[in-house]
Protein backbone atom coordinates (compact mmCIF):
# COMPACT_ATOMS: atom_id res chain seq x y z
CA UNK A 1 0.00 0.00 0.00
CA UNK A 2 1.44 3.14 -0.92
CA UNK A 3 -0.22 6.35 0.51
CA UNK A 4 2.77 9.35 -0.48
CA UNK A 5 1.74 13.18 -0.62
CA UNK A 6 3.14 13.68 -4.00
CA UNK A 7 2.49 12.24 -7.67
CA UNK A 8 6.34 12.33 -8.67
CA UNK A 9 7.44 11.05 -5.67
CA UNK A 10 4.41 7.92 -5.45
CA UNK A 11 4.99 7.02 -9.40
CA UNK A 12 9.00 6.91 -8.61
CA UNK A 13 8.49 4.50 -5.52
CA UNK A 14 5.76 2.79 -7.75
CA UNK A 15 8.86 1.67 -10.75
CA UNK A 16 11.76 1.13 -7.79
CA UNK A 17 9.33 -1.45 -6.09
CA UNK A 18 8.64 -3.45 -9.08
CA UNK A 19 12.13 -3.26 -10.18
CA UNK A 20 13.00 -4.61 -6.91
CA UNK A 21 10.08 -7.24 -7.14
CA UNK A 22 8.06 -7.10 -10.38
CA UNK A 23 4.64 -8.54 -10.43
CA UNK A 24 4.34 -7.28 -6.89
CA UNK A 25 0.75 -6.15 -6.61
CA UNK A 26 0.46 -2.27 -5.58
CA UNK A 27 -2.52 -0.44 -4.10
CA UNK A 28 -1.75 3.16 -4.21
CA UNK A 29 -3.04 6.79 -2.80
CA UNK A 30 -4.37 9.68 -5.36
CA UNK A 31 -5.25 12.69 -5.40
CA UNK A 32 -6.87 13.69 -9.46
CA UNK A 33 -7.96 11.76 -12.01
CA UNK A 34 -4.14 12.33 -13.57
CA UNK A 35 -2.84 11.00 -10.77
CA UNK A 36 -4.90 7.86 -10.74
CA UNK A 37 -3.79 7.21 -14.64
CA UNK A 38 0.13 8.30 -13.81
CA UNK A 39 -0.24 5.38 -10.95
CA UNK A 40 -1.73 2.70 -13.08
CA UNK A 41 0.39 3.33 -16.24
CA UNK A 42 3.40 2.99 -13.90
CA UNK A 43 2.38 -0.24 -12.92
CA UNK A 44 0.02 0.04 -9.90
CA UNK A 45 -3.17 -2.86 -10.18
CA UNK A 46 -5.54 -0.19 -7.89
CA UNK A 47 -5.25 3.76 -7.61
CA UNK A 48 -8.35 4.74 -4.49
CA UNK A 49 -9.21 8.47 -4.82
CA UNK A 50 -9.76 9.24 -0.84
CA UNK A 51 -12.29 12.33 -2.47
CA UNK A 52 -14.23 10.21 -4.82
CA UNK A 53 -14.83 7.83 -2.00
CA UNK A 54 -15.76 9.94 0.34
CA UNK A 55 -17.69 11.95 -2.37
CA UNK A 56 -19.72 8.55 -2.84
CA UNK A 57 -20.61 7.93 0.80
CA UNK A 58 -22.01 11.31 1.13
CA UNK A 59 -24.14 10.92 -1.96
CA UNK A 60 -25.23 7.63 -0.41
CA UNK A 61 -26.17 8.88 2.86
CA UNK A 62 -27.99 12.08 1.11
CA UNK A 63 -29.97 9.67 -0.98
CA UNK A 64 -31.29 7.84 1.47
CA UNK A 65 -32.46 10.61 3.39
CA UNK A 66 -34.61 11.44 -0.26
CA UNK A 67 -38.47 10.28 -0.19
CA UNK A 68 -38.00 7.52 -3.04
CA UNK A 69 -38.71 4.03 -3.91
CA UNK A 70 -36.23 2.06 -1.63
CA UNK A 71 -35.68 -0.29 -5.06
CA UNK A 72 -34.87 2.70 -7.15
CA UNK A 73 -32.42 3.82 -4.27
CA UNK A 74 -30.59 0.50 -4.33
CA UNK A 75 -30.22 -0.01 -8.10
CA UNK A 76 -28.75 3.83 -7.99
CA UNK A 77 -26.48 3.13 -5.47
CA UNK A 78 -25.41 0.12 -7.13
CA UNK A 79 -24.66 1.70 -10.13
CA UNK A 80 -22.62 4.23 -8.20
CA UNK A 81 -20.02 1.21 -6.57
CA UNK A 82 -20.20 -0.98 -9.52
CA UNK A 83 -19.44 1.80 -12.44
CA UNK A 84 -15.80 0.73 -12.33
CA UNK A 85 -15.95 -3.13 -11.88
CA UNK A 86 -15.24 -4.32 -14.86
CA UNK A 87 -12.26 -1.68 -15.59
CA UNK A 88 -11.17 -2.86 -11.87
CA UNK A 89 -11.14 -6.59 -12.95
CA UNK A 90 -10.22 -6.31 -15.88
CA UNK A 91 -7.65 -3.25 -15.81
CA UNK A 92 -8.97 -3.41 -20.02
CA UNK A 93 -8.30 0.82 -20.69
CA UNK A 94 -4.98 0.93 -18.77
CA UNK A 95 -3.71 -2.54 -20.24
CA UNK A 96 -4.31 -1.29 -22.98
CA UNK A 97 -2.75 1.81 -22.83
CA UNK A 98 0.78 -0.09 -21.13
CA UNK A 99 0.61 -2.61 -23.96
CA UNK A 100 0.38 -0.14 -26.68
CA UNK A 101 2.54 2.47 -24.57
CA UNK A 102 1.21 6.18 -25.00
CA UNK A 103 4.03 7.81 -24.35
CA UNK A 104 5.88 11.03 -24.42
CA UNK A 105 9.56 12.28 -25.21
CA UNK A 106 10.79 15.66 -25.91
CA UNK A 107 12.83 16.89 -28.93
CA UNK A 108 15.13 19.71 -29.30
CA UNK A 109 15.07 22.17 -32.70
CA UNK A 110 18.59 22.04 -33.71
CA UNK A 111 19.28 24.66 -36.04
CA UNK A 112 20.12 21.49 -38.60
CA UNK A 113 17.12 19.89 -37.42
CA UNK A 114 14.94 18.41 -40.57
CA UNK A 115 12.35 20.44 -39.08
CA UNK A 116 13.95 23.88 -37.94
CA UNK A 117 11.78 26.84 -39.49
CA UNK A 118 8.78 24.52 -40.66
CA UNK A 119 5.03 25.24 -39.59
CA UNK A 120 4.17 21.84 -37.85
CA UNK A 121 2.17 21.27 -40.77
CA UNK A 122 4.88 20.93 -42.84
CA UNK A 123 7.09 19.37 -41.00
CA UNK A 124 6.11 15.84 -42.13
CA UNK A 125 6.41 14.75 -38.15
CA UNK A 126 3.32 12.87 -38.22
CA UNK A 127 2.95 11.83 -41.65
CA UNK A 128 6.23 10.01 -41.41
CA UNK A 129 6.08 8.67 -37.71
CA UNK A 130 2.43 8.52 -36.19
CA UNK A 131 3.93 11.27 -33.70
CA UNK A 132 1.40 13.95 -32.48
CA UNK A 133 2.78 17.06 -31.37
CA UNK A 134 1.11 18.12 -28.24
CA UNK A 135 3.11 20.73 -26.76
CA UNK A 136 6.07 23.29 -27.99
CA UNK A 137 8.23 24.50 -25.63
CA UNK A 138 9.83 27.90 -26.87
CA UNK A 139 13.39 28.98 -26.01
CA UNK A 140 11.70 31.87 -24.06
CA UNK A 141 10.12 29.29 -21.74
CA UNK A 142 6.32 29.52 -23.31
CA UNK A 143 4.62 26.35 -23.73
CA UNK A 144 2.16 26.02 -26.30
CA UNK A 145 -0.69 23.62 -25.61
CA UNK A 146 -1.69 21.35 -28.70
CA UNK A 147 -0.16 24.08 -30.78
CA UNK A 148 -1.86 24.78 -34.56
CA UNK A 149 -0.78 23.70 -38.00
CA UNK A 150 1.20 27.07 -38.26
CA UNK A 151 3.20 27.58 -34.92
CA UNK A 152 6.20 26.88 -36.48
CA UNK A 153 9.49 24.58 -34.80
CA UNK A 154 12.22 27.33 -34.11
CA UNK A 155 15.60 26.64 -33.58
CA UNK A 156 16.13 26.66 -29.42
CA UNK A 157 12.69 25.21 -29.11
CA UNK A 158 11.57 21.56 -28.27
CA UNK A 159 8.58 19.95 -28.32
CA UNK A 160 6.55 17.20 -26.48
CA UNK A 161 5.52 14.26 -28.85
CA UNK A 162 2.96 11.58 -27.93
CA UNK A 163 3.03 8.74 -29.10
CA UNK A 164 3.15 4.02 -29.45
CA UNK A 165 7.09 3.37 -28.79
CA UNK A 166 7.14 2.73 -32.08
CA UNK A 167 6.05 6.27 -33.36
CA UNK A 168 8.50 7.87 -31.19
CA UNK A 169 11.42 5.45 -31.88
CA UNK A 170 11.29 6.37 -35.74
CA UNK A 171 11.07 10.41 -34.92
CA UNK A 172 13.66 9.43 -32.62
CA UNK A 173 15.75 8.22 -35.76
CA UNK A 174 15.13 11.24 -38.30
CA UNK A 175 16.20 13.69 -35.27
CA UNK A 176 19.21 11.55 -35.07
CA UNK A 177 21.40 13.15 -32.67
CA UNK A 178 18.82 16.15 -31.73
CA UNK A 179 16.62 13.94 -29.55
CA UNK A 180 15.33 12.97 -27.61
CA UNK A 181 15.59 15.33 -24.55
CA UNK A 182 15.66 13.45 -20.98
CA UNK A 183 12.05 14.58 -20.20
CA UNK A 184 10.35 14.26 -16.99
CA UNK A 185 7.16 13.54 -18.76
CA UNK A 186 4.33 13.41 -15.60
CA UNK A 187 5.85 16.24 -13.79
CA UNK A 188 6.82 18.45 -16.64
CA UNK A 189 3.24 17.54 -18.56
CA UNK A 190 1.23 18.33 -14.92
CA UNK A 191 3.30 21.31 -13.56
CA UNK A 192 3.04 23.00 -17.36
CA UNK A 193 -0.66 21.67 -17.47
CA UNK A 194 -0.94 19.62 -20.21
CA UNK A 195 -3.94 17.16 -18.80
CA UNK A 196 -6.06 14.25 -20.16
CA UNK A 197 -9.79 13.18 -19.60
CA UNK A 198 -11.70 10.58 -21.42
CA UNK A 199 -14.81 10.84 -22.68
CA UNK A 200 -17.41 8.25 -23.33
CA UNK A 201 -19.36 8.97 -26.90
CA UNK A 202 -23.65 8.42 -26.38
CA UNK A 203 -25.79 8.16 -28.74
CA UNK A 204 -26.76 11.90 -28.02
CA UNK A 205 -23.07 13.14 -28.30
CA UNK A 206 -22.34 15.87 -30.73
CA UNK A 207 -19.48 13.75 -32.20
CA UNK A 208 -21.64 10.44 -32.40
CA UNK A 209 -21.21 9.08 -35.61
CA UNK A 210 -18.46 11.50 -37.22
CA UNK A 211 -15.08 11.12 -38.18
CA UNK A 212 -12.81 13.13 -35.79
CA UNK A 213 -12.28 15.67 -38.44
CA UNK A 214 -15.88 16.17 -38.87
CA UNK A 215 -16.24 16.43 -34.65
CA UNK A 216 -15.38 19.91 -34.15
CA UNK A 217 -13.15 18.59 -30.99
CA UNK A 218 -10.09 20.04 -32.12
CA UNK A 219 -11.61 23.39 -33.61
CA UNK A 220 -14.67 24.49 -31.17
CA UNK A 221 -11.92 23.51 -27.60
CA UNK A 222 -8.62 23.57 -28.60
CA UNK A 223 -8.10 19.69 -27.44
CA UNK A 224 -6.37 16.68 -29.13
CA UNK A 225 -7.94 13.23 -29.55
CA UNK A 226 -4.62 11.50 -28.46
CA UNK A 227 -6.56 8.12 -28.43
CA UNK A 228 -9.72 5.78 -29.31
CA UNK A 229 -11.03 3.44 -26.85
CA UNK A 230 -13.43 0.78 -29.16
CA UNK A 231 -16.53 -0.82 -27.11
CA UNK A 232 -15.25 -3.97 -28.46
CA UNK A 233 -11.87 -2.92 -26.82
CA UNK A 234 -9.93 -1.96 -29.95
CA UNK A 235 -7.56 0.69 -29.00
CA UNK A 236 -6.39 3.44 -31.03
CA UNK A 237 -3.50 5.55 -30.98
CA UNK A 238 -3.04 8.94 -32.45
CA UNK A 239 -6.15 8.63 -34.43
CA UNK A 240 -6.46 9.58 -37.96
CA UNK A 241 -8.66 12.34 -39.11
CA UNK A 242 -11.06 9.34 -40.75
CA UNK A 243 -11.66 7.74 -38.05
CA UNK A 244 -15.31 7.45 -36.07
CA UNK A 245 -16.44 8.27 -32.89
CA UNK A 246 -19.23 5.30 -32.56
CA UNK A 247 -21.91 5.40 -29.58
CA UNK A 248 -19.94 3.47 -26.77
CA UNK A 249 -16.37 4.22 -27.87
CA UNK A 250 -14.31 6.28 -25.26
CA UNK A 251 -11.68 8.60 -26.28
CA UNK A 252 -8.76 10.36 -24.38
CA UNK A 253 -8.28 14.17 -24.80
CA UNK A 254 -5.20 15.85 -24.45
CA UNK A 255 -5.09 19.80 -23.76
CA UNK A 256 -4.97 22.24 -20.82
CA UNK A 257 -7.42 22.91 -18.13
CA UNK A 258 -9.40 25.21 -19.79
CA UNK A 259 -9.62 23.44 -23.24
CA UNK A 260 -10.78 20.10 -21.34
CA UNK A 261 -13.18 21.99 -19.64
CA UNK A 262 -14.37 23.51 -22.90
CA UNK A 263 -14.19 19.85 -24.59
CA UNK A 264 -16.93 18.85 -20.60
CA UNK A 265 -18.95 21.56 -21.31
CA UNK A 266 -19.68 20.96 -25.19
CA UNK A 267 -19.98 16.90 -24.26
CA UNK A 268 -22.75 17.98 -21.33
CA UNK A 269 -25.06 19.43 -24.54
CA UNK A 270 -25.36 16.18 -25.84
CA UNK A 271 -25.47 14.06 -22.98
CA UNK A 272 -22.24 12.45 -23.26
CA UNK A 273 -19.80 11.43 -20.04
């Protein structure tokens, strides 16, 4: 059981243990919803929210004080401890996300780099690796959250690239000896805030049944669809532009607070999670 105060510190205890004994079975403390998916993707099997729990008992003990069918009580609060079973048995969203390893490394702009002076959109990154660019961090020390096609790589910049370890292993090997940076991807990512949320598509979502280009994710919030979670469990990294948000497919959004909340407030219209 590991209950630490601090995400870097708990995720860095969290690889040293199962160096020192790997398949050792972790429970862990957390704070945010980032939190909870930095534990798991480092290799925790259970990451308890003390808030969220608590949150739950006091919606339990409010509903009960409510003047309704006991039977509709107890299938609510059923729903409300059950909602994560299968995820919790199954650990099927952050298997997947360890076996296909989303991942992040940081690149320098050389001034020889193939893409120094290029809009993003030019720059052939993902074309030729798969790589999304999610954040540029200029010389000056802004960051630029899921920049645009036309915030261009300068020379004394470097930017954040998500990413299978496949993707990132080939940009890896047109930067050559320009990357990749050692990055501190959790802490940098949080303390910078660069965040993810996933969404669940309803039948009622604006996005149901539309290609991601066709969503208006990326225009109307500013966010990045860094991944596709099928209902059938198919998972999809760095989606394309063609591909379909289906009722009952999840997908993971990349961007800063603000933009996420944005991304909340536009899925609330529709009814989606």
């Amino acid at each position: 059981i590991l209950a630490l105060p601090e995400i870097s510190v708990s995720r860095r205890a969290v690889g040293a243990l199962l160096k020192f004994k790997p398949g050792l079975p972790i429970l862990a403390r957390a704070h945010t919803d980032w939190d909870r998916d930095t534990l798991l993707l480092a290799g925790a099997i259970h990451a308890v929210q003390p808030e969220a729990e608590g949150g739950l008992q006091l919606v339990r003990h409010a509903i009960m004080h409510l003047d309704l069918p006991r039977e509709r009580v107890e299938a609510y609060l059923e729903t409300l401890y059950t909602r994560d079973f299968p995820d919790i048995l199954q650990q099927r969203h952050y298997d997947a996300l360890r076996a296909q390893a989303l991942r992040a490394r940081e690149f320098l702009v050389a001034t020889d780099s193939p893409w120094a002076g290029c809009p993003l959109a030019r720059s052939g990154i993902r074309e030729r690796t798969g790589c999304t660019v999610s954040a540029i961090r200029r010389r000056n020390g802004e960051l630029v959250i899921n920049p645009a096609g036309e915030e261009r790589l300068e020379p004394g910049d470097s930017f954040i690239a998500t990413g299978t370890g496949e993707q990132l292993d080939a940009l890896e090997r047109i930067a050559g000896h320009r990357g990749p940076l050692p990055l501190r991807p959790y802490e940098a990512l949080q303390a910078e805030a660069l965040r993810a949320r996933e969404f669940v598509t309803t039948e009622s979502s604006p996005w149901a049944g539309r290609s991601l280009a066709e969503s208006g994710i990326r225009e109307e919030t500013g966010c990045t669809v860094s991944a596709l979670r099928r209902k059938d469990g198919e998972f999809v990294i760095n989606p394309a532009g063609d591909e379909r948000l289906e009722p009952g497919d999840a997908f993971i959004a990349t961007g800063s607070r603000e933009q996420l909340d944005a991304l909340a407030a536009l899925a609330m219209k529709g009814g989606s999670q």
